[in-house]
Protein backbone atom coordinates (compact mmCIF):
# COMPACT_ATOMS: atom_id res chain seq x y z
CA UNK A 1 7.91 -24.43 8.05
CA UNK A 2 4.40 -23.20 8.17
CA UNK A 3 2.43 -21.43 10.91
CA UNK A 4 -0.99 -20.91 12.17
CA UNK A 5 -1.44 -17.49 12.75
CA UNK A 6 -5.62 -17.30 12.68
CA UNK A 7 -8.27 -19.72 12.45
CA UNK A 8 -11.52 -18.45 10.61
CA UNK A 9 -15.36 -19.34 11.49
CA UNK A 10 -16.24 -19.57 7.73
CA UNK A 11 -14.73 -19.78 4.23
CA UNK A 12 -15.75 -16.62 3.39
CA UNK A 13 -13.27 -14.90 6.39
CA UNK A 14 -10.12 -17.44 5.51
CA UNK A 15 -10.95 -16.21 1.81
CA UNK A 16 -10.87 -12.52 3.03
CA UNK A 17 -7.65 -12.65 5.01
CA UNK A 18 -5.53 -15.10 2.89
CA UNK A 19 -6.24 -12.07 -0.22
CA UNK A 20 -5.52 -9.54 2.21
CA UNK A 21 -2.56 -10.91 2.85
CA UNK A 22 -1.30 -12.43 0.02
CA UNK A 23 -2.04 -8.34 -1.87
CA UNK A 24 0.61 -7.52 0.98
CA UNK A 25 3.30 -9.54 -0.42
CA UNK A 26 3.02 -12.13 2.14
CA UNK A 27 2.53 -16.09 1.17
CA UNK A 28 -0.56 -17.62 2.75
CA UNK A 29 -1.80 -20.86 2.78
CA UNK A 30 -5.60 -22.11 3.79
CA UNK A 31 -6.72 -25.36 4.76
CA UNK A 32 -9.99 -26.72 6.53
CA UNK A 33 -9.63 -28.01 10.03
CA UNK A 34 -13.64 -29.30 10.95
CA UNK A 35 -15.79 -29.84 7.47
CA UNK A 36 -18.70 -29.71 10.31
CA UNK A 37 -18.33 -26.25 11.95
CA UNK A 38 -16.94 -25.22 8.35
CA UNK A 39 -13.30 -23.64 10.27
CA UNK A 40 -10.33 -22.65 8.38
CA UNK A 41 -6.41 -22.31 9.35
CA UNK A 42 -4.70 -19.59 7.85
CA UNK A 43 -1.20 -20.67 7.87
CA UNK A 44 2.32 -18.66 6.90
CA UNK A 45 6.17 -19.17 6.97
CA UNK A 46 6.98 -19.11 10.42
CA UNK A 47 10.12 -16.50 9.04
CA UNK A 48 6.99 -14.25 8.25
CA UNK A 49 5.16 -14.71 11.53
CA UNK A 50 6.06 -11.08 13.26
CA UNK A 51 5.27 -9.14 10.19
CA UNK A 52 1.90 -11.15 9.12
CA UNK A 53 0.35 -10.73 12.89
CA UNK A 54 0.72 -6.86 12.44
CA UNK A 55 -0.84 -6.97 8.81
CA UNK A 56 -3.75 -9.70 10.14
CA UNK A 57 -4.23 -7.30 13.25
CA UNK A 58 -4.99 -4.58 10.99
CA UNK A 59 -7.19 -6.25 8.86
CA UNK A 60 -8.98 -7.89 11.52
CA UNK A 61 -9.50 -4.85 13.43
CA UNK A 62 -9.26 -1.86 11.26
């Protein structure tokens, strides 16, 4: 089963993290959520969830 773990303002960020991620071994999946305001989910296996938010915390705020 999949899991939100962040949703990004702009294609560029959802591209950023789901690379980040995915060079960390992790699987990543992206999806748009609102065409209009252009927002992305960034979505894992919920298995994954503890070890992802450390990785996304450290990419997010470095």
């Amino acid at each position: 089963m999949w899991t939100v773990i962040y949703i990004a303002p702009t294609a560029r960020v959802a591209d950023m993290i789901q690379s980040k991620l995915t060079e960390e071994g992790f699987l990543v999946k992206c999806r748009p959520i609102n065409m209009s305001k252009q927002q992305f989910e960034i979505l894992v296996p919920s298995g994954e969830l503890e070890e992802v938010q450390e990785v996304l915390n450290l990419i997010l705020h470095p």
